[in-house]
PDB file of N, CA and C in Angstrom:
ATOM      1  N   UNK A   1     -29.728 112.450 -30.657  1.00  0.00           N
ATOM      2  CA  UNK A   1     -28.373 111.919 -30.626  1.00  0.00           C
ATOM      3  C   UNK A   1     -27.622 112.524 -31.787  1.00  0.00           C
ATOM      4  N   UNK A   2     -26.493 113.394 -31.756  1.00  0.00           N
ATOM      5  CA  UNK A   2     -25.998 114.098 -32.315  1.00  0.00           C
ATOM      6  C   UNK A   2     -24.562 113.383 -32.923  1.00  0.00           C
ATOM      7  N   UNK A   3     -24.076 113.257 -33.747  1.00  0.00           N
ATOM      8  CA  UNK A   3     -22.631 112.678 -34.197  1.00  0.00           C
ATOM      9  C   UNK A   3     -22.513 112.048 -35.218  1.00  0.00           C
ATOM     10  N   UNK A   4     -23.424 111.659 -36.078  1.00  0.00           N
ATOM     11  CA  UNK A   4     -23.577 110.755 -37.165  1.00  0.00           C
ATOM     12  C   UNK A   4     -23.716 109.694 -36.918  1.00  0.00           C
ATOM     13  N   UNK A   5     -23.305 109.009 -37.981  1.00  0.00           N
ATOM     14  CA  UNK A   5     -22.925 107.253 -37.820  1.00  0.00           C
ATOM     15  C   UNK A   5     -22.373 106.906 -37.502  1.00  0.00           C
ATOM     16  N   UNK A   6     -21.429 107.264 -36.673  1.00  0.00           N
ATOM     17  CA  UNK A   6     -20.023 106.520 -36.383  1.00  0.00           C
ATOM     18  C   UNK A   6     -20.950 106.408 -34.655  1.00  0.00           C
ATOM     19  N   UNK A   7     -21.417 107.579 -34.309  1.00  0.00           N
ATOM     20  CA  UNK A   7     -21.952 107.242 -32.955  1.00  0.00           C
ATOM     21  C   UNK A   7     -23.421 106.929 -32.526  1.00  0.00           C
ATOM     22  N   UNK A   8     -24.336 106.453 -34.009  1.00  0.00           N
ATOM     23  CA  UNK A   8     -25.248 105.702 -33.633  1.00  0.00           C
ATOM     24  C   UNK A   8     -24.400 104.283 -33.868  1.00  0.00           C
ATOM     25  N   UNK A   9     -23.892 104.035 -34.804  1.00  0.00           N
ATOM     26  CA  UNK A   9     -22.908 102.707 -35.269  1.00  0.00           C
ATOM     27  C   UNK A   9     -22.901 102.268 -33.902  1.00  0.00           C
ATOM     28  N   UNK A  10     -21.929 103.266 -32.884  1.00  0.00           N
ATOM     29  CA  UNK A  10     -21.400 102.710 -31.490  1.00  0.00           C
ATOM     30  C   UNK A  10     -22.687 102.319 -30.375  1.00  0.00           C
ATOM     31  N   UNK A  11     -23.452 103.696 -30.573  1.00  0.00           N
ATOM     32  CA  UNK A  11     -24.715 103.169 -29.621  1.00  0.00           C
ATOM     33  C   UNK A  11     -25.703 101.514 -29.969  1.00  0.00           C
ATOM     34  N   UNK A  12     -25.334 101.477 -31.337  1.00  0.00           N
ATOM     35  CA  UNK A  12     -26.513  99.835 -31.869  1.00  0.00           C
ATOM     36  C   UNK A  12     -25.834  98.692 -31.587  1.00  0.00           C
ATOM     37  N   UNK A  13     -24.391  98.729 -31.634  1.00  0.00           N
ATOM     38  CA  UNK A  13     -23.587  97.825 -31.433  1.00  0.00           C
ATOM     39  C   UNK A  13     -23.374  97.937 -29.550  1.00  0.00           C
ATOM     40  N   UNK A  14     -23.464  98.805 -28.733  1.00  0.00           N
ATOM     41  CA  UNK A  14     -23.273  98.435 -27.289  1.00  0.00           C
ATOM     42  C   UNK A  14     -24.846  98.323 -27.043  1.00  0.00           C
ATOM     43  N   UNK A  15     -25.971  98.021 -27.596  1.00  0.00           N
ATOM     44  CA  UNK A  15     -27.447  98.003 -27.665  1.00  0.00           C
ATOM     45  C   UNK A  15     -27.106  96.542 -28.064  1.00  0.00           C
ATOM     46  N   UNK A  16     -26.601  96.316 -28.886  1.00  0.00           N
ATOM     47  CA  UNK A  16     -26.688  94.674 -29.013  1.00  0.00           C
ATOM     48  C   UNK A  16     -26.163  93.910 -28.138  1.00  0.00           C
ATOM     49  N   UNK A  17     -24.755  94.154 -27.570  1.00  0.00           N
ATOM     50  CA  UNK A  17     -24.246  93.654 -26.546  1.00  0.00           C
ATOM     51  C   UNK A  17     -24.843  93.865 -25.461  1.00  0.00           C
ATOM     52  N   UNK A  18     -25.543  94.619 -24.844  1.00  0.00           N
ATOM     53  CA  UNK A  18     -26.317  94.789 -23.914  1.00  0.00           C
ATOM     54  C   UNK A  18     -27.794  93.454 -23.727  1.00  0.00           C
ATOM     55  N   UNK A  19     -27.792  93.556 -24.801  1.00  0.00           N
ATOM     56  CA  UNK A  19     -28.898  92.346 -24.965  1.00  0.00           C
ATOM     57  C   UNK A  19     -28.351  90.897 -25.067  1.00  0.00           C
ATOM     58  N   UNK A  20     -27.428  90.910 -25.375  1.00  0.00           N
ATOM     59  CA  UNK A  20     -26.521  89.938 -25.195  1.00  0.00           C
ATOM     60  C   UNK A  20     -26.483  89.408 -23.921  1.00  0.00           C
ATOM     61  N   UNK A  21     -25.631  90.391 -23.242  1.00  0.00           N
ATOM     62  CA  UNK A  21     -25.459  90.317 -21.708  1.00  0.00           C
ATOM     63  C   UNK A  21     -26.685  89.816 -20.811  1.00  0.00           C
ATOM     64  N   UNK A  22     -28.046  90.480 -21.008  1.00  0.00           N
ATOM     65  CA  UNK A  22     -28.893  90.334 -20.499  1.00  0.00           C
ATOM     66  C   UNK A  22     -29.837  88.683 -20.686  1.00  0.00           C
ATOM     67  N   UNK A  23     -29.499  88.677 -21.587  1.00  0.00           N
ATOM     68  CA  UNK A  23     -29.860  87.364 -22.074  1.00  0.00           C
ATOM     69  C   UNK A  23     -28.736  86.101 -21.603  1.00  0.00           C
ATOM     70  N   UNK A  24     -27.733  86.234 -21.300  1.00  0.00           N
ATOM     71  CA  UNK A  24     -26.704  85.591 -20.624  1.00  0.00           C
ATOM     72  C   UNK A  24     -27.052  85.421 -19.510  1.00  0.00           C
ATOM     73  N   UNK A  25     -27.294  86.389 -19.003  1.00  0.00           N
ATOM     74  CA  UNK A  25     -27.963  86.650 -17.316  1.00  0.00           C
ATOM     75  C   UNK A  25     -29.192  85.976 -17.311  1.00  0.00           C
ATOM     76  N   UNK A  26     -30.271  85.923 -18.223  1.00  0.00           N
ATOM     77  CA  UNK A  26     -31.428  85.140 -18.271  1.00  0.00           C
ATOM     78  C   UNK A  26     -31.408  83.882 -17.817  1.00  0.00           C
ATOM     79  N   UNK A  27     -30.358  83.118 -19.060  1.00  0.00           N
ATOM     80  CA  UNK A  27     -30.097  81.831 -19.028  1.00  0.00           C
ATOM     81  C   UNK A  27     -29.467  80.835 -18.002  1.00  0.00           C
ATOM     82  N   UNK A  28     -28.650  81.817 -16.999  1.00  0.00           N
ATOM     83  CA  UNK A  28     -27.940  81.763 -16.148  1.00  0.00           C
ATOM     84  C   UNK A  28     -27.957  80.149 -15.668  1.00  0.00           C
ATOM     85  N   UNK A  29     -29.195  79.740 -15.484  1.00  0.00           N
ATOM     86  CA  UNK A  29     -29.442  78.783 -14.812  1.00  0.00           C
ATOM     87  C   UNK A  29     -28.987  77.368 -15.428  1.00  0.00           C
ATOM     88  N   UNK A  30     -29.233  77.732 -16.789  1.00  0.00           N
ATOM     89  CA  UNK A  30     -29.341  76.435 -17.659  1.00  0.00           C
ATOM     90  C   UNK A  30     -27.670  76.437 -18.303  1.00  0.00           C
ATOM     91  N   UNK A  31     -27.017  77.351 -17.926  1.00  0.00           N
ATOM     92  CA  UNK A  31     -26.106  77.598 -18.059  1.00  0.00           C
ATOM     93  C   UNK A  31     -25.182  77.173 -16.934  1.00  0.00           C
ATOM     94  N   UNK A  32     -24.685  76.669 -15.730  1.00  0.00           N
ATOM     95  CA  UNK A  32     -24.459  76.530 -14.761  1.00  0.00           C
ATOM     96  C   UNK A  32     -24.076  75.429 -14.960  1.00  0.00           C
ATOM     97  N   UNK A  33     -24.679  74.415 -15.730  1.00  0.00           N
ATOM     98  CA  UNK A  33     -23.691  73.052 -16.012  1.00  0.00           C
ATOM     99  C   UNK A  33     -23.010  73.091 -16.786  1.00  0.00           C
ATOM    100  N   UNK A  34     -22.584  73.927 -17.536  1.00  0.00           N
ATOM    101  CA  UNK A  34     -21.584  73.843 -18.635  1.00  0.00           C
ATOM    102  C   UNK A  34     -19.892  74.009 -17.874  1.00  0.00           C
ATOM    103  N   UNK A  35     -18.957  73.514 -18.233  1.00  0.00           N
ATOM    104  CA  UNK A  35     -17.835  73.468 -17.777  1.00  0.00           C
ATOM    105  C   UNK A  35     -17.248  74.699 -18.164  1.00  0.00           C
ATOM    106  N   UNK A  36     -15.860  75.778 -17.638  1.00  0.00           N
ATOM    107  CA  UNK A  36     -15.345  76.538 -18.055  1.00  0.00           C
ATOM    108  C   UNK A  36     -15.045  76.735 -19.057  1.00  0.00           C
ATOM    109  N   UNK A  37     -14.496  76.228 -20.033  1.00  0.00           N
ATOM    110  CA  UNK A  37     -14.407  76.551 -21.495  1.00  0.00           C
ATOM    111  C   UNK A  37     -15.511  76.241 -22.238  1.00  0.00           C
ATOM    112  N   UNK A  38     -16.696  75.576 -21.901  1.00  0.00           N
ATOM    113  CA  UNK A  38     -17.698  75.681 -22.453  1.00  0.00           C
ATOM    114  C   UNK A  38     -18.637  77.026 -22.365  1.00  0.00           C
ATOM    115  N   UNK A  39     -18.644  77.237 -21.368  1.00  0.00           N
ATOM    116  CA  UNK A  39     -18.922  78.663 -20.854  1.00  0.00           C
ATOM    117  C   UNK A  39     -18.303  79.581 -21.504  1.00  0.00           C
ATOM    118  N   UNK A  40     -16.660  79.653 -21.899  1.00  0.00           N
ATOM    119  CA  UNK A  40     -16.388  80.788 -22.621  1.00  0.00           C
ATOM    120  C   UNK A  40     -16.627  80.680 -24.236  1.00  0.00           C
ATOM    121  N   UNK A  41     -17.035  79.544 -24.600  1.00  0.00           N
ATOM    122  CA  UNK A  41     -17.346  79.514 -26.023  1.00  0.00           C
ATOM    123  C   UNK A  41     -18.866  79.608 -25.923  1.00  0.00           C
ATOM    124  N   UNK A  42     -19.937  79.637 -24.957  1.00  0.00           N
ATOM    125  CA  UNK A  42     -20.799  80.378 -25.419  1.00  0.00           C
ATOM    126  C   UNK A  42     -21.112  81.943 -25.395  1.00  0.00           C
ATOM    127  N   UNK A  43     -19.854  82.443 -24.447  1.00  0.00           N
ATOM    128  CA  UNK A  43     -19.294  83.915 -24.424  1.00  0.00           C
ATOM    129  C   UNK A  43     -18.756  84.690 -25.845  1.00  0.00           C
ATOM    130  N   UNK A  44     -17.881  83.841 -26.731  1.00  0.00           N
ATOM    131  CA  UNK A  44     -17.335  84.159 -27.553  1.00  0.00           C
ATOM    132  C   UNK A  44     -18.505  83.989 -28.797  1.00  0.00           C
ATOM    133  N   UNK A  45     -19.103  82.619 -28.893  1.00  0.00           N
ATOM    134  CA  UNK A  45     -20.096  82.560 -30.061  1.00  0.00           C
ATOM    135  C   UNK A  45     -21.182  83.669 -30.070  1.00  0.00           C
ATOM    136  N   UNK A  46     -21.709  83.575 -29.203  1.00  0.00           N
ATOM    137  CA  UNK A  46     -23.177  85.431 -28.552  1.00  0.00           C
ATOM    138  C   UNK A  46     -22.008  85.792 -28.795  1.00  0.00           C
ATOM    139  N   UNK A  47     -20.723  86.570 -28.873  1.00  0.00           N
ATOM    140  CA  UNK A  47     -20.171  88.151 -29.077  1.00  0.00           C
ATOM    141  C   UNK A  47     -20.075  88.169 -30.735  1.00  0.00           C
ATOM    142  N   UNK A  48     -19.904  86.500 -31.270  1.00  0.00           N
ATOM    143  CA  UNK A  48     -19.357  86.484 -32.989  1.00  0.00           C
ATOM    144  C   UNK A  48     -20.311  87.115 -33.571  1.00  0.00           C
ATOM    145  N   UNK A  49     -21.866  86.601 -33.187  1.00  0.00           N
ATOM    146  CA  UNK A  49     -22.969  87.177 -33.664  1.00  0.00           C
ATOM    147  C   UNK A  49     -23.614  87.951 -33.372  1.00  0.00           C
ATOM    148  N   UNK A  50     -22.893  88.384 -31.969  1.00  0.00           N
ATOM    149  CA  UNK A  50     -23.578  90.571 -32.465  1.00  0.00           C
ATOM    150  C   UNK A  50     -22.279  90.896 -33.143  1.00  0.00           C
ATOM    151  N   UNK A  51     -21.434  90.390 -33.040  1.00  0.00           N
ATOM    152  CA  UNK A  51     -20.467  91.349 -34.595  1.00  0.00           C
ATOM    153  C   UNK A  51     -20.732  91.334 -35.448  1.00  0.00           C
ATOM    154  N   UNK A  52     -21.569  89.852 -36.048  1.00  0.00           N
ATOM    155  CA  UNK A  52     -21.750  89.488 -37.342  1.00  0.00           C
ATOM    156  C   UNK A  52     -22.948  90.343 -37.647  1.00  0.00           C
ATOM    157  N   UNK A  53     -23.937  90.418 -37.086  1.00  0.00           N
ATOM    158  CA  UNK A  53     -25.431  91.531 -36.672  1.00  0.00           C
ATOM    159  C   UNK A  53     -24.865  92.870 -36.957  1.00  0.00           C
ATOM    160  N   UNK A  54     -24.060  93.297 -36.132  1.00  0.00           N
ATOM    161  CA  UNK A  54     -23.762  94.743 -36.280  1.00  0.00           C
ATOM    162  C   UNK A  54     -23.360  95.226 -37.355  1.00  0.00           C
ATOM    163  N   UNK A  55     -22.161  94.054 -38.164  1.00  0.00           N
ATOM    164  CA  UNK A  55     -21.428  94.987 -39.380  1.00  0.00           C
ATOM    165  C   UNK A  55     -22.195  95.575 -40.345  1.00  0.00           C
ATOM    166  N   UNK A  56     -23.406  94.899 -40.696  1.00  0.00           N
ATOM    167  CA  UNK A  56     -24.118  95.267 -41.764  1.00  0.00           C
ATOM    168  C   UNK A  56     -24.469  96.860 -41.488  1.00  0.00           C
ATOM    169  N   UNK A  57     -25.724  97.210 -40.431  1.00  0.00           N
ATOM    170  CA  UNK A  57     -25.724  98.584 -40.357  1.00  0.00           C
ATOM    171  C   UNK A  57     -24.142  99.327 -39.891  1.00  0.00           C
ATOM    172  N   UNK A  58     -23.232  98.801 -39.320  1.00  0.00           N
ATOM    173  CA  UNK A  58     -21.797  99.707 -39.327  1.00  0.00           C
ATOM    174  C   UNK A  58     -21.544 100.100 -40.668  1.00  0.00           C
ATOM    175  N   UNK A  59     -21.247  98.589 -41.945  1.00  0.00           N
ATOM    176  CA  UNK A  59     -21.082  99.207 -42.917  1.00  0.00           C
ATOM    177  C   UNK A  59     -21.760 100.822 -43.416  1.00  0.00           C
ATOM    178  N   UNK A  60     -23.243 100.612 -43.572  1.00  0.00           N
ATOM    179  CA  UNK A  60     -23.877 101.533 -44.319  1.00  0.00           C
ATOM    180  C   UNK A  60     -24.089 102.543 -42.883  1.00  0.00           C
ATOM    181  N   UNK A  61     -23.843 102.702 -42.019  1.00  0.00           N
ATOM    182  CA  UNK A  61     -23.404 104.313 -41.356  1.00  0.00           C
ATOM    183  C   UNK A  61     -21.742 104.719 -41.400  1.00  0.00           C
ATOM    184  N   UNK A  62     -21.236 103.692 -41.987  1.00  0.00           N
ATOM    185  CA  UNK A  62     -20.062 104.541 -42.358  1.00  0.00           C
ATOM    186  C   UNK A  62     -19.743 105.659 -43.634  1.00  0.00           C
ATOM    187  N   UNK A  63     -20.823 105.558 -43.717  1.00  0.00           N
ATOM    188  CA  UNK A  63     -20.995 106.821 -45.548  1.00  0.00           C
ATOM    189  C   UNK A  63     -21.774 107.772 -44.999  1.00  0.00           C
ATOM    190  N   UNK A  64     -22.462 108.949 -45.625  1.00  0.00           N
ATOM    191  CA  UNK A  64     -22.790 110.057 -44.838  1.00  0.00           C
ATOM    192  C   UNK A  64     -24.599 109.262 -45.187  1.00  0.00           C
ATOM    193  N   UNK A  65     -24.974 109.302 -43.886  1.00  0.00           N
ATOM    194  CA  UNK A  65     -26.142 109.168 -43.675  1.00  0.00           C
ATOM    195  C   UNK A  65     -27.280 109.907 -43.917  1.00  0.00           C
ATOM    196  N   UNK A  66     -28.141 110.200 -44.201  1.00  0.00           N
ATOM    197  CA  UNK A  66     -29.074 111.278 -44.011  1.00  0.00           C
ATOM    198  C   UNK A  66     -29.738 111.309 -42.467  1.00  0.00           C
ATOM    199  N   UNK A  67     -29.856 112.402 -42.217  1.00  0.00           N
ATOM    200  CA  UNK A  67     -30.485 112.711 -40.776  1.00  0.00           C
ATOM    201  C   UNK A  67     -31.422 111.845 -40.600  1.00  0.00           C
ATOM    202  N   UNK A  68     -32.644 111.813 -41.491  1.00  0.00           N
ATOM    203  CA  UNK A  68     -33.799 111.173 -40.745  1.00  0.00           C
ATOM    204  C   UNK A  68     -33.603 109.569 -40.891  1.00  0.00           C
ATOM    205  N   UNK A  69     -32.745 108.919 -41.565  1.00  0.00           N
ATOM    206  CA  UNK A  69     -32.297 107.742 -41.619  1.00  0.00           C
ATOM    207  C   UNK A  69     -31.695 107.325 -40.324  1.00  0.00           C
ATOM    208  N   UNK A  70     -30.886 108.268 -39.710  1.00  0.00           N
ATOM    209  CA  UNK A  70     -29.791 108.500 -38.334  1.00  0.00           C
ATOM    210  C   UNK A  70     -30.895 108.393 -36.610  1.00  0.00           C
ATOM    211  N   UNK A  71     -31.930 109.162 -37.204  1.00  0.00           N
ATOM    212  CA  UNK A  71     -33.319 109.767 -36.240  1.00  0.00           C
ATOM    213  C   UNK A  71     -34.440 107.974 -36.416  1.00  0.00           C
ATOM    214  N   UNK A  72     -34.227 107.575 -37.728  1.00  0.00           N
ATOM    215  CA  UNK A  72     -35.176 106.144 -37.623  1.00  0.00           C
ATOM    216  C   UNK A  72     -34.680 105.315 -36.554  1.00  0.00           C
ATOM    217  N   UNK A  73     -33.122 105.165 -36.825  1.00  0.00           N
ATOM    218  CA  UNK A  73     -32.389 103.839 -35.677  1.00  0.00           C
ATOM    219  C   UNK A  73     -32.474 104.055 -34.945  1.00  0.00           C
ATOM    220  N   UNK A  74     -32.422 105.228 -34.394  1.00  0.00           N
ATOM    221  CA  UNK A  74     -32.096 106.074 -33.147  1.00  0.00           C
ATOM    222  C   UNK A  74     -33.562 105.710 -32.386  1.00  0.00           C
ATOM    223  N   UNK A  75     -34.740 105.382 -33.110  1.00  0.00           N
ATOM    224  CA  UNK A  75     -35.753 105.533 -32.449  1.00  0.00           C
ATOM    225  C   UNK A  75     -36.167 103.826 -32.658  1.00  0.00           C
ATOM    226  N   UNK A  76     -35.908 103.020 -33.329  1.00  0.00           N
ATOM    227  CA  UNK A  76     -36.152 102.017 -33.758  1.00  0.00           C
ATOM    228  C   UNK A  76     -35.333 100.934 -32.458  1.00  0.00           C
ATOM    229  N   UNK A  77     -34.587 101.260 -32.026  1.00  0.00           N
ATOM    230  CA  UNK A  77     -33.683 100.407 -31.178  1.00  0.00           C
ATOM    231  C   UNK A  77     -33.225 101.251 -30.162  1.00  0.00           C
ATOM    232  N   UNK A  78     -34.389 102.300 -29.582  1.00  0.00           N
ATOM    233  CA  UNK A  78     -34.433 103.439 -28.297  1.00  0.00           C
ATOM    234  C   UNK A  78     -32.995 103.206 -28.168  1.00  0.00           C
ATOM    235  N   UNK A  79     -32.064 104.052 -28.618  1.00  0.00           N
ATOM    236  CA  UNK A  79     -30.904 104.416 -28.779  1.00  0.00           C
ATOM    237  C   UNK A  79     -30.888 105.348 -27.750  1.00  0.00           C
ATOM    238  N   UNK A  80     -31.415 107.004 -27.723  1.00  0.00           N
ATOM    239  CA  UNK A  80     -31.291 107.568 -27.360  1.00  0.00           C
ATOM    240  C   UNK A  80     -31.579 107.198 -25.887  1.00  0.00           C
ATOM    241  N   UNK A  81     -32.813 106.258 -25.093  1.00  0.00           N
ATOM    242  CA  UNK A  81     -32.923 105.937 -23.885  1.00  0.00           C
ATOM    243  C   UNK A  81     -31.708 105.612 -23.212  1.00  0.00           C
ATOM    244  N   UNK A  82     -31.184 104.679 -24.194  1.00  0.00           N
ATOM    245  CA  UNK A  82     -29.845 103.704 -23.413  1.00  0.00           C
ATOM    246  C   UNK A  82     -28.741 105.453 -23.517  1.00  0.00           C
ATOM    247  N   UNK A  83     -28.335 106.070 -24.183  1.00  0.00           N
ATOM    248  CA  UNK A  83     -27.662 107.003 -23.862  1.00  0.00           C
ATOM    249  C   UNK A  83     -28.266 107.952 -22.799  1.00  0.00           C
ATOM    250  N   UNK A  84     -29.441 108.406 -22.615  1.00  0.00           N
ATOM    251  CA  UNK A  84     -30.027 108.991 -21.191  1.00  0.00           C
ATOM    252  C   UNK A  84     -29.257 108.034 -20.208  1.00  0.00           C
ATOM    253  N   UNK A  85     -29.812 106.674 -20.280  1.00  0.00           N
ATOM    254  CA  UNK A  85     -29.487 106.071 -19.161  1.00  0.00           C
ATOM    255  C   UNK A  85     -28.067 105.826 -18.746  1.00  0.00           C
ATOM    256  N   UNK A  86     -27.002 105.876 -19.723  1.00  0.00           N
ATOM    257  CA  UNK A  86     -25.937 105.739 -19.551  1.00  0.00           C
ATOM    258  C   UNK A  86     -24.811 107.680 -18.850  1.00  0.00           C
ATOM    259  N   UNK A  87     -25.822 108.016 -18.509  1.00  0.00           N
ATOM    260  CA  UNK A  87     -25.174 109.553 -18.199  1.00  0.00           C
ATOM    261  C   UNK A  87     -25.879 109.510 -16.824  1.00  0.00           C
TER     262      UNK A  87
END
């Protein structure tokens, strides 16, 4: 995965939301009694905390990274799979 930090930054953060999502979809069931705005505040709370999750590594890939630091995440949170899979 080629681009620095700014585009592993983007790949860990749609890697988190992805898990997000999927885990939404899990719950589905137990989820089904909740009323409409209850439903969107457990939409909004899961999105607060992959933002809150993400900023930390956003912060520190926003400075120049070293490659094999870039090549750890990348392999640590199969980054590169979800970009195969997304092409």
């Amino acid at each position: 995965m080629n681009g620095g930090g700014p585009t592993v930054s983007r790949a860990l953060r749609n890697r988190f939301e992805a898990i997000r999502q999927a885990e939404i979809e899990r719950l589905e069931k137990k989820l089904r009694g909740l009323s409409e705005n209850d439903r969107r505040s457990v939409e909004a709370i899961t999105a607060d905390i992959i933002a809150a999750i993400a900023c930390v590594p956003e912060r520190a890939l926003a400075t120049d990274v070293p490659h094999p630091a870039l090549e750890a995440l990348v392999r640590l949170f199969a980054l590169e799979h979800d970009r195969a899979a997304a092409q």
